[in-house]
N, C-alpha and C. Protein backbone atom coordinates (compact mmCIF):
# COMPACT_ATOMS: atom_id res chain seq x y z
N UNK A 1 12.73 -21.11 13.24
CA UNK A 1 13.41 -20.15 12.38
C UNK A 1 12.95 -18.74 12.74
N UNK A 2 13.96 -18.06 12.64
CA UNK A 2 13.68 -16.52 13.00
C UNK A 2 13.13 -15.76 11.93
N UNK A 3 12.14 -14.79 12.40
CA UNK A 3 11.30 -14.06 11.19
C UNK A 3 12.14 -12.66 11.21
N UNK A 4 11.94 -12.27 10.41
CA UNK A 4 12.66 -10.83 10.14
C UNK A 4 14.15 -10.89 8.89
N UNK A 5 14.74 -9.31 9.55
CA UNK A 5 16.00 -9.60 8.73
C UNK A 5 17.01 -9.52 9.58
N UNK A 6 18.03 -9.38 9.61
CA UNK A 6 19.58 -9.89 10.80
C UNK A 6 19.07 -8.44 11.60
N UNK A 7 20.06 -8.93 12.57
CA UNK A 7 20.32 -8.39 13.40
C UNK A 7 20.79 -6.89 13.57
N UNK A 8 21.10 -6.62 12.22
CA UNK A 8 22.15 -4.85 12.26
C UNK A 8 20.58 -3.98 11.65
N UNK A 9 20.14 -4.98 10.85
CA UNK A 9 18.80 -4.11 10.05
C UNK A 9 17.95 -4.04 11.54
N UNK A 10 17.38 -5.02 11.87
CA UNK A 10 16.80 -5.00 13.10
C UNK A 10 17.11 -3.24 14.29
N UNK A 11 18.49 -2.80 14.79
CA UNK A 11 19.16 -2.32 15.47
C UNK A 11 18.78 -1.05 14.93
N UNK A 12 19.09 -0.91 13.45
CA UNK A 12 19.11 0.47 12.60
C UNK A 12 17.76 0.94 12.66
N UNK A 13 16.55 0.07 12.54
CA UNK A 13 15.19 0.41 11.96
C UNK A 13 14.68 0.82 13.86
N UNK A 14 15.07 -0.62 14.34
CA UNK A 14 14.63 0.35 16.17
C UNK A 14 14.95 1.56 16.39
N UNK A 15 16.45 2.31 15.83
CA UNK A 15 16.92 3.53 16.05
C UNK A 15 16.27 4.17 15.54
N UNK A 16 16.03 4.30 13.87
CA UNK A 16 15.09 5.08 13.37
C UNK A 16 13.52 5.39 13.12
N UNK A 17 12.71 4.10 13.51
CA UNK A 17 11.57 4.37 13.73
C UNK A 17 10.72 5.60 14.58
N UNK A 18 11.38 5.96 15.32
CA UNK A 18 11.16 7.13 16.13
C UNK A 18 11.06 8.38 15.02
N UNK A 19 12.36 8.93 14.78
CA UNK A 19 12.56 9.94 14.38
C UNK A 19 11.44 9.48 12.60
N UNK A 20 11.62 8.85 11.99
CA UNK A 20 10.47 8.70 10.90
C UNK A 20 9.01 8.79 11.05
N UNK A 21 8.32 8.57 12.24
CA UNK A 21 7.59 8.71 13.18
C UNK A 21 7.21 10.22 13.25
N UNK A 22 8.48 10.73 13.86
CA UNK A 22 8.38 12.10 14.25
C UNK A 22 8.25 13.51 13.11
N UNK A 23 9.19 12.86 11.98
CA UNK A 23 8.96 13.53 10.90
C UNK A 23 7.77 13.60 10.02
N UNK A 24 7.00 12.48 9.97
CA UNK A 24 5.53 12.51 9.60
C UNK A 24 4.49 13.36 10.24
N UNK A 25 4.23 13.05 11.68
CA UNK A 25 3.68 13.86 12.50
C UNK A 25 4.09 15.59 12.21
N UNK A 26 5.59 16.06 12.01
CA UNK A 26 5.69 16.95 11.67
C UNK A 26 5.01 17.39 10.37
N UNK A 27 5.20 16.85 9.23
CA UNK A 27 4.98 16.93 8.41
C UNK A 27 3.49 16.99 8.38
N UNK A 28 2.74 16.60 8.72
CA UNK A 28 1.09 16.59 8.76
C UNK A 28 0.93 17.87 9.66
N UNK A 29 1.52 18.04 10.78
CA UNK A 29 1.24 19.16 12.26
C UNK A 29 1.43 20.48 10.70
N UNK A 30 2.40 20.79 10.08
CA UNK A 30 2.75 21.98 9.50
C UNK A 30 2.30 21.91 7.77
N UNK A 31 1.79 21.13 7.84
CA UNK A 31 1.09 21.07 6.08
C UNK A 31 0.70 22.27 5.81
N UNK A 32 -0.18 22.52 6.22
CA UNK A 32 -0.77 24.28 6.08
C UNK A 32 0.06 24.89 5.65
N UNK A 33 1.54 25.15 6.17
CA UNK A 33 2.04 26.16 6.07
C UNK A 33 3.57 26.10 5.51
N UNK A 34 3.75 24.63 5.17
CA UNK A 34 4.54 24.20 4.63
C UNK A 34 4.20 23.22 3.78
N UNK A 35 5.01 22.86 2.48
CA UNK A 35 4.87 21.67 1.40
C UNK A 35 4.85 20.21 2.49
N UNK A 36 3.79 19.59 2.48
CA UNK A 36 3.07 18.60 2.68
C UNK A 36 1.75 18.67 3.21
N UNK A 37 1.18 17.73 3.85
CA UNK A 37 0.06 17.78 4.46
C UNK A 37 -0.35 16.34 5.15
N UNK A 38 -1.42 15.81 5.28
CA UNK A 38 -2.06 14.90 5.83
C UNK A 38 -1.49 13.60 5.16
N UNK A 39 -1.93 13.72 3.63
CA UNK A 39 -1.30 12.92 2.52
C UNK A 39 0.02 12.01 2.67
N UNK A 40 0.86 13.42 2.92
CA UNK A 40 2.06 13.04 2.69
C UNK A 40 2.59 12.83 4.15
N UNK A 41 1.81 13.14 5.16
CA UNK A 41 2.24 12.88 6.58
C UNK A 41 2.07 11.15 6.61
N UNK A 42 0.85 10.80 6.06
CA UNK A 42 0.07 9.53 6.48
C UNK A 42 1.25 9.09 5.93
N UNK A 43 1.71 8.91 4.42
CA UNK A 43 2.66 8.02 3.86
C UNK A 43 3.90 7.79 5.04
N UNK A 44 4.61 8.76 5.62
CA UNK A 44 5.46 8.64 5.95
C UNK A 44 5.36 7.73 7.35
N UNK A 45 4.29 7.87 7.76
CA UNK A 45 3.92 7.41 8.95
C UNK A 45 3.89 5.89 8.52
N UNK A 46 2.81 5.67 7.62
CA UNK A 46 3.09 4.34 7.08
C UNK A 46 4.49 3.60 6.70
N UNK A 47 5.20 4.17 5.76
CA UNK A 47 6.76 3.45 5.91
C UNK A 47 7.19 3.39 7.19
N UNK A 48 7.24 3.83 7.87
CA UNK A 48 7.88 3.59 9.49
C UNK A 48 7.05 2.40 10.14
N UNK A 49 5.63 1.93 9.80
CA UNK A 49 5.31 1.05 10.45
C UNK A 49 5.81 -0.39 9.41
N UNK A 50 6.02 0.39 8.01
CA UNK A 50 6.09 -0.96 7.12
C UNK A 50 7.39 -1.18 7.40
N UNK A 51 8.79 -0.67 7.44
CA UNK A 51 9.60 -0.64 7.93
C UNK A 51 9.41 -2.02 9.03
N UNK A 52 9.23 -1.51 10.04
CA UNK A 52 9.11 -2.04 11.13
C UNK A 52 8.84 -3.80 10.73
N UNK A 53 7.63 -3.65 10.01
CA UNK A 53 7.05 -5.17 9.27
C UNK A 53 7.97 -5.80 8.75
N UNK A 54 9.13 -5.28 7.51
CA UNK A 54 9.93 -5.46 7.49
C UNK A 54 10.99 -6.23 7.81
N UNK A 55 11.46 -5.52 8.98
CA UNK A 55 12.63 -5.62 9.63
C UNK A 55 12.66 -7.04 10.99
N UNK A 56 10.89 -7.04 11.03
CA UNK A 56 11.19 -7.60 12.64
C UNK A 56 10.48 -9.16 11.75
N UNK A 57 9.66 -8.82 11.05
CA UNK A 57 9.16 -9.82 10.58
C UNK A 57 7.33 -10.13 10.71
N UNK A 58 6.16 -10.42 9.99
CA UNK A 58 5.34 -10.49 10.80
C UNK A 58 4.17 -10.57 11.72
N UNK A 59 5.48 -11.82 12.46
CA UNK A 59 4.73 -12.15 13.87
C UNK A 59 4.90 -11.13 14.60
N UNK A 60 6.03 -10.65 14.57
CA UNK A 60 6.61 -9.73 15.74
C UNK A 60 5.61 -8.17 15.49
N UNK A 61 5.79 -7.88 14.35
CA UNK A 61 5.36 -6.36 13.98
C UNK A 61 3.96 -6.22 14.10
N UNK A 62 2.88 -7.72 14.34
CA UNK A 62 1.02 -7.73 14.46
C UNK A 62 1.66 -6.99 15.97
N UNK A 63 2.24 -7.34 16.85
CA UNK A 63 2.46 -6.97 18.28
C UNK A 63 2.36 -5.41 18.43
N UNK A 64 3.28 -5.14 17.37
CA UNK A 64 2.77 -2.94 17.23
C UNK A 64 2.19 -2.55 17.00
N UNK A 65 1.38 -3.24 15.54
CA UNK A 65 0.60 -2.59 15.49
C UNK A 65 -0.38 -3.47 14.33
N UNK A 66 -1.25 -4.17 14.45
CA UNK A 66 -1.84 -5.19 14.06
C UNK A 66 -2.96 -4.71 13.12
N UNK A 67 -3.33 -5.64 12.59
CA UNK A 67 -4.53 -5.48 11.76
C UNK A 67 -5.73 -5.12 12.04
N UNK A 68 -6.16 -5.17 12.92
CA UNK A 68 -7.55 -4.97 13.64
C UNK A 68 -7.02 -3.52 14.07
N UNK A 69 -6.19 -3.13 14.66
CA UNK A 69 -5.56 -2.03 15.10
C UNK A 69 -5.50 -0.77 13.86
N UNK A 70 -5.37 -1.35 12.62
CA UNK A 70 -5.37 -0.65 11.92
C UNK A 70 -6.23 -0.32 11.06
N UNK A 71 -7.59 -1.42 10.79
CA UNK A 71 -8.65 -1.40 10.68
C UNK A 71 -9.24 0.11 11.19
N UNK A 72 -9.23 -0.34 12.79
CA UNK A 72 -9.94 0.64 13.48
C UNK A 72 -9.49 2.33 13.67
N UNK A 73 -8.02 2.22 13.11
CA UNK A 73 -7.49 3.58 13.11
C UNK A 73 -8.08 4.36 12.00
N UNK A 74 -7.90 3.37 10.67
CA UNK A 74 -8.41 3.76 9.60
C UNK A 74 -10.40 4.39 9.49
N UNK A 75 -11.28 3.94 10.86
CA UNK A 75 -12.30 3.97 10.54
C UNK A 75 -12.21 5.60 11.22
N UNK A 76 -11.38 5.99 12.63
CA UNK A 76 -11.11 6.85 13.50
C UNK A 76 -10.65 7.92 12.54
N UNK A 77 -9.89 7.92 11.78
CA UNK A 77 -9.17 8.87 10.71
C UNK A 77 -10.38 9.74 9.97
N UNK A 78 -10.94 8.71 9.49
CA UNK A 78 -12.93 9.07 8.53
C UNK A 78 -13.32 9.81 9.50
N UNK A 79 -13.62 9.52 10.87
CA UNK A 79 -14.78 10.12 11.63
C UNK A 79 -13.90 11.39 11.88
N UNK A 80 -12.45 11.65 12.67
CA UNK A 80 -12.13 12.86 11.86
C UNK A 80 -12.71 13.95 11.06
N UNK A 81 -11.93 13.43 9.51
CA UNK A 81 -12.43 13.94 8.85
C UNK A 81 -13.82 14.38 9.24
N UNK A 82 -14.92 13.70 8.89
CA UNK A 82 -16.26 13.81 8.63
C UNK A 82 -17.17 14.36 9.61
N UNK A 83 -16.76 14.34 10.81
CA UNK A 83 -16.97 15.31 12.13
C UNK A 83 -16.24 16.85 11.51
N UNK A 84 -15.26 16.93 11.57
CA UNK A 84 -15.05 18.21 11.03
C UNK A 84 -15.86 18.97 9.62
N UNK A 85 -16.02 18.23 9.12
CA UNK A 85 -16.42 18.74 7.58
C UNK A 85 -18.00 19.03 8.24
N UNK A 86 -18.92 17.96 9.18
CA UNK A 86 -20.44 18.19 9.55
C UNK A 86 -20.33 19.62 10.46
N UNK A 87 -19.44 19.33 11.33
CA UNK A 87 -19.60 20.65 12.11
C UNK A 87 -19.88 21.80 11.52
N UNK A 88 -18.92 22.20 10.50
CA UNK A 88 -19.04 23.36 9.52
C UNK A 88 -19.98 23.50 9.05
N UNK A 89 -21.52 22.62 9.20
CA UNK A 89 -23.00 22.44 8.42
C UNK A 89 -23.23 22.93 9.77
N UNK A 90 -23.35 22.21 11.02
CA UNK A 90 -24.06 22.66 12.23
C UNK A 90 -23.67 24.30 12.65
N UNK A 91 -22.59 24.63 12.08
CA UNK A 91 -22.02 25.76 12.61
C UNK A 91 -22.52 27.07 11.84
N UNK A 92 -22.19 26.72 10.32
CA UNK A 92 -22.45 27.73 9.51
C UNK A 92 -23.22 27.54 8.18
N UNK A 93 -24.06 26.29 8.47
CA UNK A 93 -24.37 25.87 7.14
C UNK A 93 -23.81 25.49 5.96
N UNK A 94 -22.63 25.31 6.35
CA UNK A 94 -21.77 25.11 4.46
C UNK A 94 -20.90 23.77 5.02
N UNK A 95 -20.63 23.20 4.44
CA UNK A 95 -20.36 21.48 4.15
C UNK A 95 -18.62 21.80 4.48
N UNK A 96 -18.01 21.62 5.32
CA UNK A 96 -16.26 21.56 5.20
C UNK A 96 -15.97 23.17 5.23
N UNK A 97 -16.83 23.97 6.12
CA UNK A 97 -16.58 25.32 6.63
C UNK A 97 -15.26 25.50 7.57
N UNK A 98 -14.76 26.54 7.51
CA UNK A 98 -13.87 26.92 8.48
C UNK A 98 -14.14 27.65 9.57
N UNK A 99 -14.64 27.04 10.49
CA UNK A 99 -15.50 27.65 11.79
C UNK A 99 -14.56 28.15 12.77
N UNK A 100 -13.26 27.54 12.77
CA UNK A 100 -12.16 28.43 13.81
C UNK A 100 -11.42 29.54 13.58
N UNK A 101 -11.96 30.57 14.16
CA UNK A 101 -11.36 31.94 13.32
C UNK A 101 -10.27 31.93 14.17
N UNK A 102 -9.39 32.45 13.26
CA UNK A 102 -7.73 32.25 13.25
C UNK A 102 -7.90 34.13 13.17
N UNK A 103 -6.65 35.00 14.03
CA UNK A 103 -5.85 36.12 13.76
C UNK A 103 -5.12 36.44 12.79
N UNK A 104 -4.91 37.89 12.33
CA UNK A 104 -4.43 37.92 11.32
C UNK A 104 -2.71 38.26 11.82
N UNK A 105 -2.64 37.85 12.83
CA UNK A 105 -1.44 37.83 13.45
C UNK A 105 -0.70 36.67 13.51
N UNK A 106 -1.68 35.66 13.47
CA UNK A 106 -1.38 34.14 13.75
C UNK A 106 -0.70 33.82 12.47
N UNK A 107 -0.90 34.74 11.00
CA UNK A 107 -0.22 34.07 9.46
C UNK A 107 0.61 33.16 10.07
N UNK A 108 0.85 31.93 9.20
CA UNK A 108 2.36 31.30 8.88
C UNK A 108 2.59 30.79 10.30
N UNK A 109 1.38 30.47 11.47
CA UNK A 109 2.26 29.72 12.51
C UNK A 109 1.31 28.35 12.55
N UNK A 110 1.59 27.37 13.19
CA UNK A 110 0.86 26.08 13.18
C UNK A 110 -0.74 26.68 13.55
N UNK A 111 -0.89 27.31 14.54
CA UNK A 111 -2.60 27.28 14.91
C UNK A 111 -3.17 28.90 13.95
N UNK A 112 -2.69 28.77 12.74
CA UNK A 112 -3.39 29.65 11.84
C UNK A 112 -4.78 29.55 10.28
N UNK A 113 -4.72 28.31 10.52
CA UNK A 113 -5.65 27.96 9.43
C UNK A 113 -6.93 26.99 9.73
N UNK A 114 -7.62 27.21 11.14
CA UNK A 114 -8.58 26.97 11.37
C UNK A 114 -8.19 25.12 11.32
N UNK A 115 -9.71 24.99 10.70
CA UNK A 115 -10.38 23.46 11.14
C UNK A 115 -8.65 22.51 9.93
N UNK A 116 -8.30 23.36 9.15
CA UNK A 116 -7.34 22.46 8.50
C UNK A 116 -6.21 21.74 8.51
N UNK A 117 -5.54 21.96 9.64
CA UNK A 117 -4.97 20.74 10.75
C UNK A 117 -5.83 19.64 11.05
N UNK A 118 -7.10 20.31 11.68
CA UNK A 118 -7.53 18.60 12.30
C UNK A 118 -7.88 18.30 11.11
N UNK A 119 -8.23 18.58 10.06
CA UNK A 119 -8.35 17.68 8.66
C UNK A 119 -7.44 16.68 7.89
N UNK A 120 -6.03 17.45 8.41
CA UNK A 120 -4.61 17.09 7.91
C UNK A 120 -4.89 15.76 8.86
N UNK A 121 -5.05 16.35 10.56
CA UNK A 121 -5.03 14.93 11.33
C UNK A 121 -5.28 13.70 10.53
N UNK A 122 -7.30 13.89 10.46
CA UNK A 122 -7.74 12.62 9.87
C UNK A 122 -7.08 11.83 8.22
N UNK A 123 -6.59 12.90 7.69
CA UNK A 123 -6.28 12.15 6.54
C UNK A 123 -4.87 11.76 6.93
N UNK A 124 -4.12 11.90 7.67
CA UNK A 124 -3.17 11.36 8.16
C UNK A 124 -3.42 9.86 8.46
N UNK A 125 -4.07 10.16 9.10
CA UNK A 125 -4.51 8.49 10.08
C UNK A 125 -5.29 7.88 9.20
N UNK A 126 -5.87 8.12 8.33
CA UNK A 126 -6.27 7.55 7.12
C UNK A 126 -5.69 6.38 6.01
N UNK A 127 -4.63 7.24 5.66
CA UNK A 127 -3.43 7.03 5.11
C UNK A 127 -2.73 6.08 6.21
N UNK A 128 -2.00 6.72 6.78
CA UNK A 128 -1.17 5.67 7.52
C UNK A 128 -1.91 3.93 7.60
N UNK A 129 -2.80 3.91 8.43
CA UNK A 129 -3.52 2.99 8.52
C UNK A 129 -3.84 2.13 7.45
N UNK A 130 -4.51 2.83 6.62
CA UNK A 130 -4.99 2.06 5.31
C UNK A 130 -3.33 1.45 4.32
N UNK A 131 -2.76 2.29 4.39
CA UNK A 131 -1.24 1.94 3.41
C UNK A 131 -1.00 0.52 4.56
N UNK A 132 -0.56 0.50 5.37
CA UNK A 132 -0.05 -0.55 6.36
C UNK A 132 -1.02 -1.47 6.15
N UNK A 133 -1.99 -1.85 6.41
CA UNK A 133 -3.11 -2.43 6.28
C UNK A 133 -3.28 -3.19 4.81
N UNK A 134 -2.99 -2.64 3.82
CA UNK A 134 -2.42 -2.60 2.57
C UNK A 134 -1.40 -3.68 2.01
N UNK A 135 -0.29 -3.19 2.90
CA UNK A 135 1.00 -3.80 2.95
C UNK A 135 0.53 -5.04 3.47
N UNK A 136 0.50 -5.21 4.63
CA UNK A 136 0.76 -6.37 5.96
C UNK A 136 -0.54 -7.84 4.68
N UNK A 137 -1.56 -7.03 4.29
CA UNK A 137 -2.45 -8.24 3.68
C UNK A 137 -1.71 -8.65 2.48
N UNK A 138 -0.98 -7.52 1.87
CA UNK A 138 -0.43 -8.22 0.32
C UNK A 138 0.77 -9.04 0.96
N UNK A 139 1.38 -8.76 1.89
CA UNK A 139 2.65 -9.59 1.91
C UNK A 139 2.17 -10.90 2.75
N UNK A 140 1.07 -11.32 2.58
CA UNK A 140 0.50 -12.67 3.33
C UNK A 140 0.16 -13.09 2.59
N UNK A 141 -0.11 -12.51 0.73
CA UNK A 141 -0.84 -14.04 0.44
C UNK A 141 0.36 -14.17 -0.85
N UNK A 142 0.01 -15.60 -1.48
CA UNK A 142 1.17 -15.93 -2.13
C UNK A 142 0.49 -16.88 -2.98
N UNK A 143 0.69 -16.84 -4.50
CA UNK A 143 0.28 -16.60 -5.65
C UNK A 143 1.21 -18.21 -6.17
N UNK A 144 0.29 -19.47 -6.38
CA UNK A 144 0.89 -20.53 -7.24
C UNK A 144 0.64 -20.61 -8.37
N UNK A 145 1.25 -20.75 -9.22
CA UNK A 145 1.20 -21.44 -10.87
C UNK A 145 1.32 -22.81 -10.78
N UNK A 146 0.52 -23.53 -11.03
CA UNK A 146 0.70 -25.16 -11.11
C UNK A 146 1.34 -25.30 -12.57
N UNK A 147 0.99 -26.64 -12.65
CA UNK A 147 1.97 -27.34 -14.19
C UNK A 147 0.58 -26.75 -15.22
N UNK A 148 -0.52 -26.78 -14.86
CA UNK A 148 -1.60 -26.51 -16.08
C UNK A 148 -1.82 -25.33 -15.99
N UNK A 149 -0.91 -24.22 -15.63
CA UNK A 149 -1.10 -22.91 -16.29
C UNK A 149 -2.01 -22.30 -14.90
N UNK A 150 -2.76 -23.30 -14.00
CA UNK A 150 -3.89 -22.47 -13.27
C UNK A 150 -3.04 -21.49 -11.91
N UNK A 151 -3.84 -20.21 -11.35
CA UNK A 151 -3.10 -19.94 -10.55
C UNK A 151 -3.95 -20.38 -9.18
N UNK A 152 -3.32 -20.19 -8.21
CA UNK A 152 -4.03 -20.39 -7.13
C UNK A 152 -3.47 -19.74 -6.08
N UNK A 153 -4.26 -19.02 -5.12
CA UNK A 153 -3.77 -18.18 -4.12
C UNK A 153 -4.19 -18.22 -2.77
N UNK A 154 -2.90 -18.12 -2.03
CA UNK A 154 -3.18 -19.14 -0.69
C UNK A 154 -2.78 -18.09 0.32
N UNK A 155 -2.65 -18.14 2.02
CA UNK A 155 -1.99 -17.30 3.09
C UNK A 155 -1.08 -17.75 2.89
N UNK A 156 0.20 -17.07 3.11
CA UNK A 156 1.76 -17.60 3.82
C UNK A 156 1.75 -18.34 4.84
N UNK A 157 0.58 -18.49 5.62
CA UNK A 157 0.86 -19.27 6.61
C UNK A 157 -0.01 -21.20 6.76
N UNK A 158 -0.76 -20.98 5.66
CA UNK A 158 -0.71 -22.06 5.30
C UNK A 158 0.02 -23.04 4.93
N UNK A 159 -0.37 -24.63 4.83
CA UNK A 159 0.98 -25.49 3.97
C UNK A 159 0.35 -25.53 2.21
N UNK A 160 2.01 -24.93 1.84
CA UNK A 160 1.83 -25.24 0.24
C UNK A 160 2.16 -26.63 -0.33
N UNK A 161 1.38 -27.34 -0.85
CA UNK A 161 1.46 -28.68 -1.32
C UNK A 161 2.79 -28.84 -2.51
């Protein structure tokens, strides 16, 4: 039996995964200087992979981007963060300093607000990772009620008696 959903959902979500993709990344790249940020980048990034889970089904979707994969993105996202925030101690003594001096010419363009892009980065990849990661474990396990009221909770890929 085939995992996923038909064939037209399949077609639509390949077409659009890209551009949902691309709009997150945007959305995180210009947080600073526009309504969103890291937050709201990561989410979007995440529906495009849940999407994907979705659509293909998954066996198919561990192949893009798997659990261990996302584990480790999620730990990469932290060090991010937390490299940036230490530097600002090694640099200037203060905890989550802004050590890249930006022009006062630069206002209002992507490379104008110092260390707070690559911050946007890590909480991007944060988010993304952890939401998917999220997803992919809740939609594996599956929740019985027997006749005496008890529940019991098993993988999907186990046999249910």
């Amino acid at each position: 039996m085939e995992e996923g959903m038909s064939l037209v959902v399949k077609t639509v979500i390949r077409l659009l995964k890209g551009f949902i993709l691309l709009f997150g990344v945007y959305i995180t790249a210009y947080g600073h200087v526009t309504p969103g940020d890291g937050f709201a980048g990561g989410v979007i990034i995440a529906c495009a992979f849940i999407l994907i889970f979705l659509a293909e089904g998954k066996r198919d979707s561990m192949k893009t981007f798997g659990e261990t994969a996302a584990r480790e993105m999620s730990c990469i996202g932290g060090l991010i963060f937390l490299l940036t925030a230490f530097a600002g101690i090694g640099i200037s003594g203060i905890f989550l300093k802004n050590f890249l001096p930006t022009k006062a010419a630069a206002r209002f363009t992507l490379f104008s607000a110092g260390t707070i892009p690559i911050c946007n980065i890590g909480v991007a990849v944060i988010v993304a990772a952890s939401l998917y990661l999220v997803f992919s474990i809740m939609s594996s396990l599956h929740v019985i009620v027997k006749d005496d009221e008890e529940r019991e909770m098993i993988n999907r890929g186990e046999e249910i008696e």
